[in-house]
Structures are given as structure tokens and as C-alpha cells.
Protein backbone atom coordinates (compact mmCIF):
# COMPACT_ATOMS: atom_id res chain seq x y z
CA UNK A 1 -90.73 -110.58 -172.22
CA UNK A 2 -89.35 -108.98 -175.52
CA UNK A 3 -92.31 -107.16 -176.22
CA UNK A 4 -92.64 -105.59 -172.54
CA UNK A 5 -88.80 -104.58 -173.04
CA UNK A 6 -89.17 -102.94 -176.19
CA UNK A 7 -92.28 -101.69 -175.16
CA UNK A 8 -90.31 -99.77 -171.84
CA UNK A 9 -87.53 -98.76 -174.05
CA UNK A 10 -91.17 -97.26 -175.97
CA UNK A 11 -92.19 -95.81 -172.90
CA UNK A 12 -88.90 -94.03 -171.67
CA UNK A 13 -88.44 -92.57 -175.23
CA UNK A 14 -92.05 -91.08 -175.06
CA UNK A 15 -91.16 -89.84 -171.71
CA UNK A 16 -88.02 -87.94 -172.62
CA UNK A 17 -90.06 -86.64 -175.58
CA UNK A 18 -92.56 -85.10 -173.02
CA UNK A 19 -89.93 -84.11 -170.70
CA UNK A 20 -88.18 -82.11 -172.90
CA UNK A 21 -90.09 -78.99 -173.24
CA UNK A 22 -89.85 -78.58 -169.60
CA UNK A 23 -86.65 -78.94 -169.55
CA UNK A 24 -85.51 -76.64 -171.59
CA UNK A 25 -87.83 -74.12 -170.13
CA UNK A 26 -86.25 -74.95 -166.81
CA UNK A 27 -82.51 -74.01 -168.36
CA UNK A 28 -83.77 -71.07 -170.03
CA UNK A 29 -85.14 -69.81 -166.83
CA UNK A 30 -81.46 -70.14 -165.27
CA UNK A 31 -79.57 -68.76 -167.98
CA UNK A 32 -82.12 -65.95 -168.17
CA UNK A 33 -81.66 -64.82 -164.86
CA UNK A 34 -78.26 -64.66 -165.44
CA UNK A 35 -77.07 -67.41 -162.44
CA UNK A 36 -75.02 -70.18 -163.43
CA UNK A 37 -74.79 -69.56 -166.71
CA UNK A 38 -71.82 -72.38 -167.69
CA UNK A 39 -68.66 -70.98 -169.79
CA UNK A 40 -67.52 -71.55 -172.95
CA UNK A 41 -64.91 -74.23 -171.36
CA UNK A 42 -67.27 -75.74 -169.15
CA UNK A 43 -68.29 -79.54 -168.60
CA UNK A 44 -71.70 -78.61 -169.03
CA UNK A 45 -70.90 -76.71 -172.43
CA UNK A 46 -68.33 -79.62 -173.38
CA UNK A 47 -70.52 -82.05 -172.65
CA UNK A 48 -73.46 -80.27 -174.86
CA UNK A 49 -71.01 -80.24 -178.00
CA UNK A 50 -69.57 -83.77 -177.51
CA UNK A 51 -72.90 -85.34 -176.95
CA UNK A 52 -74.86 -83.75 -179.67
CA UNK A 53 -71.97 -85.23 -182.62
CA UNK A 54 -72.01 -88.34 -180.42
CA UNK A 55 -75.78 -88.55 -180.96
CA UNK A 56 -76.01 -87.43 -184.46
CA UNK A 57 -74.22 -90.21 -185.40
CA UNK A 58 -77.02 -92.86 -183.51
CA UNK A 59 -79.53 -90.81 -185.70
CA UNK A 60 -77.82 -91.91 -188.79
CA UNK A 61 -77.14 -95.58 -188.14
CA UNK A 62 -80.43 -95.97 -187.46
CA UNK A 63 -81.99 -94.55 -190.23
CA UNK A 64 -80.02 -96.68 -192.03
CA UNK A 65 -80.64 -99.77 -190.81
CA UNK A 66 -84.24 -99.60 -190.98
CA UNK A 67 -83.74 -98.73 -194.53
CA UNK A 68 -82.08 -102.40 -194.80
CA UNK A 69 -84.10 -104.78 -192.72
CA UNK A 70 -87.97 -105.41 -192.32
CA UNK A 71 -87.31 -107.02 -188.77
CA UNK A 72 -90.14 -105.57 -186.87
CA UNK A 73 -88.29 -105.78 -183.61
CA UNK A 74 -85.31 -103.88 -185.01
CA UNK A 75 -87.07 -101.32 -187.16
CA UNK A 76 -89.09 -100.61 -183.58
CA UNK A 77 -85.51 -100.17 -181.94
CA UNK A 78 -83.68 -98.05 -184.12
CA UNK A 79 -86.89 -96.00 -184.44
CA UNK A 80 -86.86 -95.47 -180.60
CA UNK A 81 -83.22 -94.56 -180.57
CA UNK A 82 -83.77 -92.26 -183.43
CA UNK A 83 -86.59 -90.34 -181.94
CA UNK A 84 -84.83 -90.07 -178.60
CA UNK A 85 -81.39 -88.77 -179.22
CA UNK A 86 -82.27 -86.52 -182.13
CA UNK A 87 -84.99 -84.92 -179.48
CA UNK A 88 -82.13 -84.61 -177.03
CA UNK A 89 -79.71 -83.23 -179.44
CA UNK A 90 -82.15 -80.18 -180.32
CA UNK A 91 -81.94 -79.68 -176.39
CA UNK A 92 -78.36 -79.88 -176.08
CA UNK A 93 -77.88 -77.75 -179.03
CA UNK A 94 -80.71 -75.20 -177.13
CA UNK A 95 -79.09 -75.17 -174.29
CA UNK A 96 -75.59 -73.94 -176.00
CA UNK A 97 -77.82 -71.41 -177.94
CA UNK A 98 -79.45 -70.37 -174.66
CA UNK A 99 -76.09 -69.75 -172.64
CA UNK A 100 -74.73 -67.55 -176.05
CA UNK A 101 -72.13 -70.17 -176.44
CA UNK A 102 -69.97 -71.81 -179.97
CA UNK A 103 -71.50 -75.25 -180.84
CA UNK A 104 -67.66 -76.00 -181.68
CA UNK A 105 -64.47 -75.80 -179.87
CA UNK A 106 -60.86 -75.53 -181.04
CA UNK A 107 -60.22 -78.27 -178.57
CA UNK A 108 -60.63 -82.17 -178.88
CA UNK A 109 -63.71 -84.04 -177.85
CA UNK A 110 -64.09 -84.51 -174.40
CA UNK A 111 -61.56 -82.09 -173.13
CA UNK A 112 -64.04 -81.34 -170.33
CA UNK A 113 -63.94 -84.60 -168.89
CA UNK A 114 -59.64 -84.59 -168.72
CA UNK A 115 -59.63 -86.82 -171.82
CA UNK A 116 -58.84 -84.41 -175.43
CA UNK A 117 -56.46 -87.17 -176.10
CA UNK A 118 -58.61 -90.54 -176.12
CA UNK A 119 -59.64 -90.47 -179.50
CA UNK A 120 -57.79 -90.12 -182.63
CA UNK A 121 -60.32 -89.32 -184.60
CA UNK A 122 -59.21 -91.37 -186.87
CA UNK A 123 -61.74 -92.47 -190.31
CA UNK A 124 -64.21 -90.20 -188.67
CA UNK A 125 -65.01 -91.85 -184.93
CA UNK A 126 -64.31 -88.65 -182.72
CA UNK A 127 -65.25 -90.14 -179.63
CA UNK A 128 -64.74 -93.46 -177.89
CA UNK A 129 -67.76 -95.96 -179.00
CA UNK A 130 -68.22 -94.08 -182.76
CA UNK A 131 -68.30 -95.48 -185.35
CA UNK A 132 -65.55 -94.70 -188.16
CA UNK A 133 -67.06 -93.82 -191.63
CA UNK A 134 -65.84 -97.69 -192.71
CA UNK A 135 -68.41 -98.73 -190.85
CA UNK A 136 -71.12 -96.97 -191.89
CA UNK A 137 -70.46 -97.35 -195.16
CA UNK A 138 -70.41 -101.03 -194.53
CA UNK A 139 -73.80 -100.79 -193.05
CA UNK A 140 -75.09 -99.35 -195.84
CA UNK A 141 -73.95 -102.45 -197.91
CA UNK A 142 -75.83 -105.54 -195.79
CA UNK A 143 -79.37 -105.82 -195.49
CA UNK A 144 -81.54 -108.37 -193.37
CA UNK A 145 -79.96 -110.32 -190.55
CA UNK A 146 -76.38 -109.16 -190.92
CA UNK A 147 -77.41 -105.78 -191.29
CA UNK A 148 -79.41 -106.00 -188.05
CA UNK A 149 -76.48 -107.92 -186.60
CA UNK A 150 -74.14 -104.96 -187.62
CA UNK A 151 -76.09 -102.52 -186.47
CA UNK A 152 -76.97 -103.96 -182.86
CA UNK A 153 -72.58 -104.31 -182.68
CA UNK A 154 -72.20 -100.87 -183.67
CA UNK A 155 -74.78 -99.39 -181.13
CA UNK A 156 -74.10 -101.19 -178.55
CA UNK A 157 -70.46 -99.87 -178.81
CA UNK A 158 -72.06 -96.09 -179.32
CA UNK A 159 -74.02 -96.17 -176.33
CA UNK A 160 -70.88 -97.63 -174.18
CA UNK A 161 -69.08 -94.65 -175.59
CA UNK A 162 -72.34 -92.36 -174.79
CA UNK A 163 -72.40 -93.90 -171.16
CA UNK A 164 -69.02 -92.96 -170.63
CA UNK A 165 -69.48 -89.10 -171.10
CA UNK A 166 -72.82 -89.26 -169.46
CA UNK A 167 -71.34 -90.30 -166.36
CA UNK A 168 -68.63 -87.52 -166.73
CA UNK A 169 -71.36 -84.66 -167.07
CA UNK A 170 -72.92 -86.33 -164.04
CA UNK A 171 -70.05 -85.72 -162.20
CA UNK A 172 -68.74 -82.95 -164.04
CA UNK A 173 -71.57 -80.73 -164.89
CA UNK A 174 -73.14 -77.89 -162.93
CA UNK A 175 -76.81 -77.70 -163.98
CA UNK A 176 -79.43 -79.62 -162.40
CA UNK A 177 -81.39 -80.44 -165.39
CA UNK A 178 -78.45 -81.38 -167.41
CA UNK A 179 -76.95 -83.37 -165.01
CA UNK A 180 -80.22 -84.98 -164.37
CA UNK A 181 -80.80 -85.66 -168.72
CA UNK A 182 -77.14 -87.15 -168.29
CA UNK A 183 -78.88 -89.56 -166.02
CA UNK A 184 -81.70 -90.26 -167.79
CA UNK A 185 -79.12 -91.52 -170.57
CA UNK A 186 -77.05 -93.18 -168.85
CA UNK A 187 -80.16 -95.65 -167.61
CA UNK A 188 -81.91 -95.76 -170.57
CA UNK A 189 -78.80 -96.94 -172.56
CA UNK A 190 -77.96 -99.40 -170.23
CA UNK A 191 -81.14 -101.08 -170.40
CA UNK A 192 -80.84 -100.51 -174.48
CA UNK A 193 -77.38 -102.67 -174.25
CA UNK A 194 -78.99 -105.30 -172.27
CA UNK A 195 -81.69 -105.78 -174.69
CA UNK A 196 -79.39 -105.49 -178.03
CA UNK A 197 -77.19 -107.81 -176.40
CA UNK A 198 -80.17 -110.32 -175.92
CA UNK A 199 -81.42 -109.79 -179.48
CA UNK A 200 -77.49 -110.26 -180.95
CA UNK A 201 -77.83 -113.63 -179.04
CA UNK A 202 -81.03 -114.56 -180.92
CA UNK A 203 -79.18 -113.95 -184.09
CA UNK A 204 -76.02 -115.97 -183.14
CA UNK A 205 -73.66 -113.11 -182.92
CA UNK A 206 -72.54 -111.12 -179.75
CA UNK A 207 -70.82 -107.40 -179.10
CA UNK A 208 -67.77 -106.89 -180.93
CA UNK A 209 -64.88 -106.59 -178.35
């Protein structure tokens, strides 16, 4: 049953990885027509900024840990999550080049979604689920099981955090293939956080609270 998990998590990554092309195309078909382009204060611009730190961060934490364990099953993982978010990352950050818009804003994370205050920002997490630089620091210390351990608490928190904004920019957001990516995130991390939290169980340990 592991295996075929893994091996769907596989799957939807290769998927997105396919997808993407098209996707962009399809949002650089809108914005060159000139329709819907978003604004600068937009959810769909907000959520393109936001989500692109957010994932930059997954990047990281994975490259790390598979620098610090030989576990096949996690290696696979935090390969998969790698691959996936920095693809979607180059889209988001496209999509904000496409629409002539700042990658920054003067104005906290998640302002878009009614929710600039959430986060302090505080030792470096910006957004709800990130990690502070502690951490990763920390990560970068352990290797074998309690690295893996570490890591699997950490991302599970991330992808909670990533959930949450997904679900705003499905709600929130005003172009159909964005909207639709959201989606695509919000399922596939769900299903990641069902499997970390299966593999933290194998290990003794469970999701930090």
C-alpha cells in the first residue's frame, strides 16, 4: 500500500509537470488579449507572491533532508515535493511576469485573503505553516531517522499552511486556471499529509501540534 501511495503522489507530480506548459499558455492567452488581466492588489496576484515564498521554502527543506537521510521512501518524497512546487513556482512567478505585475508587495503576506496580520514573521516564517529559520537550521543538524522525523513535522505543517491559502485563491481568485492549480494543491497536499502522517507513525513520532 506504501508503494502505490508514493507511487500516486509520483504520478500527480508528473502530471502537474505535464500540465504546466498548458497552463501557462492558457494564462498567457488571457492576459494577452487583454481580458481579465488581475491587478496589482488582486487575490490572484496575492496569491501568486504568497505562494511562490511559501513554496520556495518546501524546495529547500527538502533538499535538505535528502542530503541527511538515505531512507528510500523519504528521499522519493521530498524529491516529489521538490519537483512539484519548484515547477509551480516558475508558473506562479510567469503568471505575475505575464500580467506586468511586482513579484513583491509593500503589504504583508496574505493581505488578499483579509489576513496581513496572521503572521508575525517572526525568525523568518512569513506565513502560517513556515518554518522559522531555527528550524531549518536544526534540520540541517540531524541526519537519519530524526532528520526524516523532523522533516515529515515540518512539512506537514507547510502544506497545512499551503492548504490554507489554496483554498483562499479558490475562493478568492478570478482566473480559471489559477483557481483550478489552487485545486490541484489543495488535493495533492492533502493526500501528502495523510501519507507523512502514516510514515511519522512508522517512526514513532506524530505532527507537532
Amino acid at each position: 500500500m506504501r508503494r502505490q501511495h508514493i507511487g500516486w503522489v509520483a504520478g500527480a507530480a508528473a502530471a502537474v509537470l505535464v500540465a504546466a506548459g498548458a497552463i501557462t499558455y492558457a494564462v498567457a492567452e488571457d492576459g494577452g488579449s487583454g481580458a481579465r488581466t488581475p491587478g496589482a492588489e488582486s487575490a490572484d496576484a496575492g496569491f501568486a507572491r504568497d505562494m511562490a515564498v511559501h513554496h520556495q521554502q518546501a524546495v529547500e527543506m527538502s533538499y535538505i533532508v535528502r542530503d541527511r537521510t538515505k531512507n528510500v521512501e523519504v528521499r522519493r518524497l521530498a524529491y516529489d515535493i521538490a519537483q512539484t512546487q519548484a515547477n509551480q513556482r516558475g508558473m506562479l512567478l510567469g503568471w505575475l511576469d505575464l500580467w506586468d505585475l511586482p513579484k513583491v508587495s509593500a503589504e504583508p503576506p496574505m493581505t488578499w485573503m483579509g489576513m496581513g496580520g496572521m503572521a508575525s514573521g517572526k525568525d523568518g516564517a512569513l506565513m502560517p505553516g513556515m518554518a522559522t529559520n531555527t528550524d531549518l537550521k536544526r534540520l540541517q543538524t540531524l541526519s537519519g531517522k530524526k532528520a526524516e522525523v523532523f522533516y515529515l513535522q515540518l512539512m506537514t505543517a507547510h502544506h497545512k499552511g499551503g492548504i490554507h491559502m489554496a483554498e483562499g485563491c479558490v475562493a478568492k481568485c478570478t482566473v480559471g486556471v489559477e483557481k483550478r492549480l489552487a485545486q490541484g494543491m489543495v488535493d495533492a497536499q492533502q493526500s501528502e499529509i495523510q501519507l507523512m502522517a502514516d510514515m511519522l507513525k512508522e517512526r514513532g513520532a506524530q505532527p507537532r501540534s
